[in-house]
Protein backbone atom coordinates (compact mmCIF):
# COMPACT_ATOMS: atom_id res chain seq x y z
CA UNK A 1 -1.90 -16.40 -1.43
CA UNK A 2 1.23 -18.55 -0.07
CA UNK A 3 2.16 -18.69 3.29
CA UNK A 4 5.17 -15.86 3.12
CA UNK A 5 3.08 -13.83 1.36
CA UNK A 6 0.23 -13.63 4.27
CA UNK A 7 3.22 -13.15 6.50
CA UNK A 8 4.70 -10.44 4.78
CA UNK A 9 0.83 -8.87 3.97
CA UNK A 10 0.18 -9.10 8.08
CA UNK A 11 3.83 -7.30 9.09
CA UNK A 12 3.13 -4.50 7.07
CA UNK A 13 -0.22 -4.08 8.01
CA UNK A 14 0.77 -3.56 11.59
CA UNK A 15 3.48 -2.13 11.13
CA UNK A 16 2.29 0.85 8.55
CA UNK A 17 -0.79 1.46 10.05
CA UNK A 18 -0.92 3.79 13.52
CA UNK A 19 -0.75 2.08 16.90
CA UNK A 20 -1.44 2.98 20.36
CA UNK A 21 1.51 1.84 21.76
CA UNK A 22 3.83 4.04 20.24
CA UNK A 23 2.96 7.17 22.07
CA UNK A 24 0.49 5.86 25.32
CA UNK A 25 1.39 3.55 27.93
CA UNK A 26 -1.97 1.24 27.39
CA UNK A 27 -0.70 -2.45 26.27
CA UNK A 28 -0.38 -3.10 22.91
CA UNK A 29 -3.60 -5.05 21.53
CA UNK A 30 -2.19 -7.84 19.69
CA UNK A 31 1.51 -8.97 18.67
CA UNK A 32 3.94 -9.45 15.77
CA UNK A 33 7.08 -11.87 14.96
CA UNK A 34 9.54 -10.96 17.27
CA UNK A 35 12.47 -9.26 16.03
CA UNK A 36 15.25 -10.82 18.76
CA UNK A 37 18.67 -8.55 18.95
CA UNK A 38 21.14 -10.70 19.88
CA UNK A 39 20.13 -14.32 18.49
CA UNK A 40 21.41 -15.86 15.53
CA UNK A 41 19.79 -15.29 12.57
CA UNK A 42 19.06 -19.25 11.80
CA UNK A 43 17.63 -19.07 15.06
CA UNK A 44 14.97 -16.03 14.65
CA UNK A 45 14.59 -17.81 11.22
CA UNK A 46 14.04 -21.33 12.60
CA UNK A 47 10.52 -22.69 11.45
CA UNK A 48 10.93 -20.88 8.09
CA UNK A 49 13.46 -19.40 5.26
CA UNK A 50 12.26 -16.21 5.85
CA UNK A 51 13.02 -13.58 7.45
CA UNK A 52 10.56 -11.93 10.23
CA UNK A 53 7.51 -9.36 8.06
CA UNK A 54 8.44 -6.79 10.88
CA UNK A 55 12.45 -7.28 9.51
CA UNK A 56 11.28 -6.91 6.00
CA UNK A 57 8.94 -4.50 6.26
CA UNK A 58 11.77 -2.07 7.85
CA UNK A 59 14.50 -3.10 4.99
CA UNK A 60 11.55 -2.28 2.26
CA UNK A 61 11.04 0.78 3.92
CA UNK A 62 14.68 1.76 3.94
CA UNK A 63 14.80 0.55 -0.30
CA UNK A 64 12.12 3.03 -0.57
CA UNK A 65 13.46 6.22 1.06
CA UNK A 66 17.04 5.93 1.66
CA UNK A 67 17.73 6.58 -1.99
CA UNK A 68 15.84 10.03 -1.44
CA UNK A 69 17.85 11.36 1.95
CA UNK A 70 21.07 12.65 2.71
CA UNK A 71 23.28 10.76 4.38
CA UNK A 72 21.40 7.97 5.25
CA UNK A 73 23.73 5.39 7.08
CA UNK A 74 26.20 7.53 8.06
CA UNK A 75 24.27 10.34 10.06
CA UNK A 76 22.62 9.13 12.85
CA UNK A 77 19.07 8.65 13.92
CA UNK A 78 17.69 9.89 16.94
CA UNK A 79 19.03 7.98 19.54
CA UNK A 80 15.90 7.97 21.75
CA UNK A 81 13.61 7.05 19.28
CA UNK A 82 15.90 3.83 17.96
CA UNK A 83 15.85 2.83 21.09
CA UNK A 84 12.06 2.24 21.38
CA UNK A 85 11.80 1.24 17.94
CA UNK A 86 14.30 -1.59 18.55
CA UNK A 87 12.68 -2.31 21.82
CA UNK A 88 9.36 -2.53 19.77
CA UNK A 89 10.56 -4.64 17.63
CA UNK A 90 12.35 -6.70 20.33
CA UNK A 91 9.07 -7.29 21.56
CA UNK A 92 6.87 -8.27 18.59
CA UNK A 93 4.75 -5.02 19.49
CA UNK A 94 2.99 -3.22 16.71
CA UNK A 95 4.85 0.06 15.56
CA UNK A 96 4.31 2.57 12.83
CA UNK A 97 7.23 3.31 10.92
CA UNK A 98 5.80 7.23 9.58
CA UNK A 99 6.64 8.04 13.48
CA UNK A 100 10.09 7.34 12.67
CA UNK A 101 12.81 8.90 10.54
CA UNK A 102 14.77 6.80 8.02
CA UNK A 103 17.73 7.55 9.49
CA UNK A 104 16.53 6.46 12.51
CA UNK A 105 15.49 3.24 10.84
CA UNK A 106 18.63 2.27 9.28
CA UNK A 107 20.15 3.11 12.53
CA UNK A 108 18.54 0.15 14.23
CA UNK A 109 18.80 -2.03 11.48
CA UNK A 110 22.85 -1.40 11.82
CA UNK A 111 22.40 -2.08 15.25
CA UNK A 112 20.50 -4.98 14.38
CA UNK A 113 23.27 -6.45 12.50
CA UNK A 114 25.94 -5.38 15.00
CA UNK A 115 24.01 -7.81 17.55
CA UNK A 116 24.36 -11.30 15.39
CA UNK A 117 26.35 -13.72 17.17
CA UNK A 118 29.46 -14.31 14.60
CA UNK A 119 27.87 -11.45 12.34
CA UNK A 120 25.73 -12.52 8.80
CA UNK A 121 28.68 -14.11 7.91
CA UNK A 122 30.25 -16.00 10.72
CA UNK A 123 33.85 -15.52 11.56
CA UNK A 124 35.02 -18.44 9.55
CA UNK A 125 33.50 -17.66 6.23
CA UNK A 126 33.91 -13.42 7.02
CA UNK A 127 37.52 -14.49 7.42
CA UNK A 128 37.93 -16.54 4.25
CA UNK A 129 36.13 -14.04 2.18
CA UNK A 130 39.03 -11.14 3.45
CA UNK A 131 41.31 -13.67 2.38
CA UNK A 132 39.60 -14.01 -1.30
CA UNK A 133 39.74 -10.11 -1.93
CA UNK A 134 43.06 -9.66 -1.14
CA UNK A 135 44.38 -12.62 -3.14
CA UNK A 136 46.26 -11.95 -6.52
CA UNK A 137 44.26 -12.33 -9.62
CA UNK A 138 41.69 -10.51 -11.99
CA UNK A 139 38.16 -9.07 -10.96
CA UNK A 140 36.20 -11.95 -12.33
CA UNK A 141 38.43 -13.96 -10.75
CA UNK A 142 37.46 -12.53 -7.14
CA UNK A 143 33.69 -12.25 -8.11
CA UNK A 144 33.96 -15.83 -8.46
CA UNK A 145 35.61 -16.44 -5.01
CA UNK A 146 32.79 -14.43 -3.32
CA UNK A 147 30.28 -16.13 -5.24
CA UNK A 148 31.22 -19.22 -3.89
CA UNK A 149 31.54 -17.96 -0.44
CA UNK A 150 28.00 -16.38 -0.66
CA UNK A 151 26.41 -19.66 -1.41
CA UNK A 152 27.88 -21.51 1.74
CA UNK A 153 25.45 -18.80 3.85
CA UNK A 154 22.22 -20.35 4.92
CA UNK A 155 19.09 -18.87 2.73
CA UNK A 156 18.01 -16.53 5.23
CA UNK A 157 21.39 -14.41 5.51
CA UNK A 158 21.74 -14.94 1.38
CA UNK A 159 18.48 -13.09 1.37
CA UNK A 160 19.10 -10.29 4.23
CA UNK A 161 22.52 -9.73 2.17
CA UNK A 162 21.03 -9.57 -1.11
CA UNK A 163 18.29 -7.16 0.03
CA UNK A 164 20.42 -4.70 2.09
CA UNK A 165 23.21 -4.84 -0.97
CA UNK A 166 20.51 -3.80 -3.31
CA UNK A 167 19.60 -0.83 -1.19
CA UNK A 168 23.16 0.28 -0.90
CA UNK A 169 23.46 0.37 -4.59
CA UNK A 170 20.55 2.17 -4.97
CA UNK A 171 22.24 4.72 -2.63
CA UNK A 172 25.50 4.85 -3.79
CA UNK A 173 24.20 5.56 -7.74
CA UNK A 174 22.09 8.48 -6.77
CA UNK A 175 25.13 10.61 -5.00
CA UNK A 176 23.69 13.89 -6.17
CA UNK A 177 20.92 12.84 -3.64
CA UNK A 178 22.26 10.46 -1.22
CA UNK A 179 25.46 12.48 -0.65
CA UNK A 180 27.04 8.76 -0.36
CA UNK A 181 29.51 6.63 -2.37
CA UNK A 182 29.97 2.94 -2.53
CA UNK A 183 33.17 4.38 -0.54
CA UNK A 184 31.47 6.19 2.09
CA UNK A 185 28.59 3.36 2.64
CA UNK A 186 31.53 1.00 3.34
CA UNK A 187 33.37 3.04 5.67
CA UNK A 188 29.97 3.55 8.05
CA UNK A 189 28.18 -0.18 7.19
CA UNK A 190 31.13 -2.23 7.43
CA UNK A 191 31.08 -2.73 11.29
CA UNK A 192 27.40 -3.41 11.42
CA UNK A 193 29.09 -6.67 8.88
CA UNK A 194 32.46 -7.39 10.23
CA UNK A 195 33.62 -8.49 13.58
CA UNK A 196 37.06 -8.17 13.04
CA UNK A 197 36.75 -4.65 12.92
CA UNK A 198 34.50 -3.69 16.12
CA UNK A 199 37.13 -3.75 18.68
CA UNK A 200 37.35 -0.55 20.97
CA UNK A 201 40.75 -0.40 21.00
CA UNK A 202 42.30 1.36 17.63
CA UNK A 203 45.30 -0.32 17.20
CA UNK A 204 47.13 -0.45 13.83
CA UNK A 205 46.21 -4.08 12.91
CA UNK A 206 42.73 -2.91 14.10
CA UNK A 207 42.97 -0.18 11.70
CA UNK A 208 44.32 -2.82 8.95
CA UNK A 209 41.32 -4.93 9.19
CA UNK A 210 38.89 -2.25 9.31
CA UNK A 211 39.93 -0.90 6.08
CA UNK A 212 39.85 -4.15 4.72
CA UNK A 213 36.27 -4.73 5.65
CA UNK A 214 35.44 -1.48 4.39
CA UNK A 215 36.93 -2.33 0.93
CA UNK A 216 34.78 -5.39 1.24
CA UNK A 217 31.95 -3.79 1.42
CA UNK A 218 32.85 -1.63 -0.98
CA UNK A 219 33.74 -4.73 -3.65
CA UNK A 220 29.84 -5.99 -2.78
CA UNK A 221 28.17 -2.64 -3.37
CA UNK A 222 29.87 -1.90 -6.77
CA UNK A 223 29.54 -5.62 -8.44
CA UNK A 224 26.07 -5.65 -7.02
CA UNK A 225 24.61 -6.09 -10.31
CA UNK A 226 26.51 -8.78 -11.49
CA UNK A 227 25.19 -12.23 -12.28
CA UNK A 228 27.88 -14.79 -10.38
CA UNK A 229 27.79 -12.58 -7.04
CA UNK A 230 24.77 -12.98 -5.42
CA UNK A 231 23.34 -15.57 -7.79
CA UNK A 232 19.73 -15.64 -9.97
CA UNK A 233 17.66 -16.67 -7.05
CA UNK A 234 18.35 -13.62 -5.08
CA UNK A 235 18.26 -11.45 -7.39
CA UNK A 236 14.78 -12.42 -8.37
CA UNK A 237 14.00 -12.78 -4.81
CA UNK A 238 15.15 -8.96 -4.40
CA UNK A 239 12.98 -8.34 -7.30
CA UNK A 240 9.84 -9.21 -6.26
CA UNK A 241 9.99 -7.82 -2.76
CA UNK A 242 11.14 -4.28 -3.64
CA UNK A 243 9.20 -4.18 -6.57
CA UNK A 244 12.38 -3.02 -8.88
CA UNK A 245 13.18 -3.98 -11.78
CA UNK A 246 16.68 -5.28 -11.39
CA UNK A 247 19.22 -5.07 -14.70
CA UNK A 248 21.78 -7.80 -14.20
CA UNK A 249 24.96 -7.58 -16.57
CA UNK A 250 22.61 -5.74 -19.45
CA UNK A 251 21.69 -9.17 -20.15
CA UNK A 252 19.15 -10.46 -17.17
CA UNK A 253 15.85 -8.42 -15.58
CA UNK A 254 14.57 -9.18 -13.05
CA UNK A 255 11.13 -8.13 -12.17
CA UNK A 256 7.33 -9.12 -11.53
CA UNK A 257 6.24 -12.03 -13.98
CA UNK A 258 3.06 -11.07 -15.75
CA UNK A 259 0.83 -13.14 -18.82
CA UNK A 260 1.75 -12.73 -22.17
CA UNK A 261 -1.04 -10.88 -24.10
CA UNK A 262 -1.57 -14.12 -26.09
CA UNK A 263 -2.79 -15.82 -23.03
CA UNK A 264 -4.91 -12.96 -20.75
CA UNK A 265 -5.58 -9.49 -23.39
CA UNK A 266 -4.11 -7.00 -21.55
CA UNK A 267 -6.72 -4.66 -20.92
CA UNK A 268 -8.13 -7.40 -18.99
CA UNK A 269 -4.93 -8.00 -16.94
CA UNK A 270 -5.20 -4.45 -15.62
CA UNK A 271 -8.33 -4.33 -15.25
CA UNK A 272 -7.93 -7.64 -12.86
CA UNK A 273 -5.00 -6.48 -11.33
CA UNK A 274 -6.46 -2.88 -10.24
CA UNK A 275 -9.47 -5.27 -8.43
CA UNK A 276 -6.93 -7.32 -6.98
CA UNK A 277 -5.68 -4.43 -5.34
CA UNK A 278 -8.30 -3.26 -4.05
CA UNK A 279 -9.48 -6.56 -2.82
CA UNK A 280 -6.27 -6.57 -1.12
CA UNK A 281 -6.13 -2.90 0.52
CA UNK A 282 -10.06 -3.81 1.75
CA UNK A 283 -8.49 -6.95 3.49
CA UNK A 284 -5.39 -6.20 5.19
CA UNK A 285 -6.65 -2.57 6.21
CA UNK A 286 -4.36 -0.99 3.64
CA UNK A 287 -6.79 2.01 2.98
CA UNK A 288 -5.54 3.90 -0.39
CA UNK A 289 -7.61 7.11 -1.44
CA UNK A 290 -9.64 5.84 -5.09
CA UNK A 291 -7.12 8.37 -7.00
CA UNK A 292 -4.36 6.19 -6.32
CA UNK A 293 -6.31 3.61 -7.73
CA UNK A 294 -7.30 5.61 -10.44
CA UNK A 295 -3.90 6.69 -10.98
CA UNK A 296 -2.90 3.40 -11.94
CA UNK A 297 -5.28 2.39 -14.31
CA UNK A 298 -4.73 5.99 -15.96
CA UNK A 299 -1.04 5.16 -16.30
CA UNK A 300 -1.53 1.17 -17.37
CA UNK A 301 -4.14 2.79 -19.78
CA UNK A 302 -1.35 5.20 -21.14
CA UNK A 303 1.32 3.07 -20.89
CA UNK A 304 0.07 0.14 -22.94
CA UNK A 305 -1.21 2.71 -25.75
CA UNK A 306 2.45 4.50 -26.16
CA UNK A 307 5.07 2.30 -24.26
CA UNK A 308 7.21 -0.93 -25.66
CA UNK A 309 6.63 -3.76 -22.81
CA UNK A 310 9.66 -3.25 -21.14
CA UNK A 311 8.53 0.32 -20.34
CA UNK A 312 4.78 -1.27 -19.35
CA UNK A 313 6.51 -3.68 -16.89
CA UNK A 314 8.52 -0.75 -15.30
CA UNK A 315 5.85 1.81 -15.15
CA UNK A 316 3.33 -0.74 -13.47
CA UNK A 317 5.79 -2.19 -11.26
CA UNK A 318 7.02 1.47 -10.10
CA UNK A 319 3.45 2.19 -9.41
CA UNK A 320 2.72 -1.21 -7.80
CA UNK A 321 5.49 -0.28 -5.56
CA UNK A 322 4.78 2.90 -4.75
CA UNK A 323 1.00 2.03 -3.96
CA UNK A 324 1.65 -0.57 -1.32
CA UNK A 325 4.74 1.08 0.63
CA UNK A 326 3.60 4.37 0.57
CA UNK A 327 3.82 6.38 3.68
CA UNK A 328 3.85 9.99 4.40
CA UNK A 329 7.45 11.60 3.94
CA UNK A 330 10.38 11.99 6.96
């Protein structure tokens, strides 16, 4: 298993399974990455080009449920409990996430963002990329200017971008659900992003730049899917984290690599893949009941009897997904 990996395995280990110190006063027994509010996000990313497990673990949490809630983004979390979850995370102690709802979550991840020195994108490049949407020419013309101004950001805030963009999308499709457009999520996510619009004072060029921030955000969440904004490396990287599979311009997905049934038969893939699992839950304390397991080899079983591949893929990725983020329901 590669370094990030074991990272990302530990974070969510603490972090999804119960701990002490979120209800007692007794001192927590051992400690996670800290999250820092209020450093610069090269800085809490310093010895590595990832972000913090503790970080992920909340943003994979959010890509999980938001797209099931009302609202999420907009109406806000209990203000008592983000405040000790951000402290938590502030100080690298252990925290289970089931304690907390997910709008309380995405609460202090907006706060989170509102605490970057400069912002994710920095003042010159959030400036220039204002200046690129509101220049005169075609869509693909501005996709292109954003691309280019996406790829000056160092790895780290490519990849918070990339993963917090995908979530919005996933929100703003399902408005049946979600109760929230690519419109609304711009209008309450688009300080959390934007300096130029966090000033107290509402005055009319205030007002001016806020909107245009919000159509900004807007312009990200709708051309999400499309292959020259947030470029192939992302988008796999978003991929394998959330577990998705990711259609790119009908013509790229994105999704878990697995062998060809020329090289590994594939009732021998599953059958590896369902021990690997459990291999995995026994080590990292990630205790699933045996019908989960047994869910997934009924499925895979199913699946590879009555399903083209591209249905396999999904279905076992879904599951995949499902197995190692599940957590009892807000």
């Amino acid at each position: 298993m590669s370094t990030w990996a074991r990272r990302v395995h530990r974070g969510a280990t603490s972090l999804s399974q119960a701990v002490t110190s979120c209800g007692g006063g007794q001192a927590p027994s051992s400690r996670l990455e800290r999250v820092k509010f209020g450093v610069p996000l090269e800085q809490l990313c310093k010895d590595s080009s990832d972000l913090p497990a503790p970080l992920l673990v909340l943003m994979l949490r959010l890509n999980k449920e938001a797209p099931r809630k009302k609202d999420v983004f907009r109406a806000p979390g209990h203000q008592g409990n983000a405040r000790k979850l951000a402290q938590f995370l502030h100080q690298g102690r252990l925290v289970n996430l089931d304690n907390f709802s997910v709008h309380t979550m995405a609460s202090v991840l907006k706060r989170f963002l509102r605490k970057l020195p400069g912002g994710v994108f920095g003042a010159e490049l959030e400036a220039q990329l204002l200046v690129a949407l509101d220049q005169p020419g075609g869509l693909e013309e501005r996709r292109e200017r954003v691309q280019n101004l996406l790829a000056q950001l160092p790895l780290p805030a490519q990849r918070l971008l990339v993963l917090l963009f995908g979530t919005f999308r996933l929100v703003a499709s399902d408005l049946s659900r979600t109760g929230m457009t690519a419109e609304a999520l711009g209008v309450s996510v688009a300080p959390s992003f934007f300096r130029t619009c966090t000033g107290k004072v509402a005055r009319m060029e205030d007002v001016a730049r806020f909107r245009a921030a919000s159509r900004a955000t807007r312009f990200l969440i709708d051309n999400f899917g499309v292959s020259n904004l947030f470029g192939r490396h992302n988008y796999e990287y978003y991929a394998r984290l959330t577990g998705r599979v990711l259609r790119v311009e009908e013509d790229w997905i994105f999704a878990f690599r697995y062998p060809p049934d020329s090289l590994v038969p594939r009732k021998t893939s599953l059958e590896a893949e369902r021990s690997w699992l459990q291999a995995e839950a026994q080590r990292w304390g990630l205790h699933q009941s045996a019908p989960a397991l047994a869910e997934l080899h009924v499925d895979e079983a199913t699946a590879s009897s009555s399903c083209p591949l591209e249905r396999q893929q999904a279905q076992r990725l879904r599951t995949r997904s499902e197995w190692f983020l599940g957590g009892k329901e807000n």
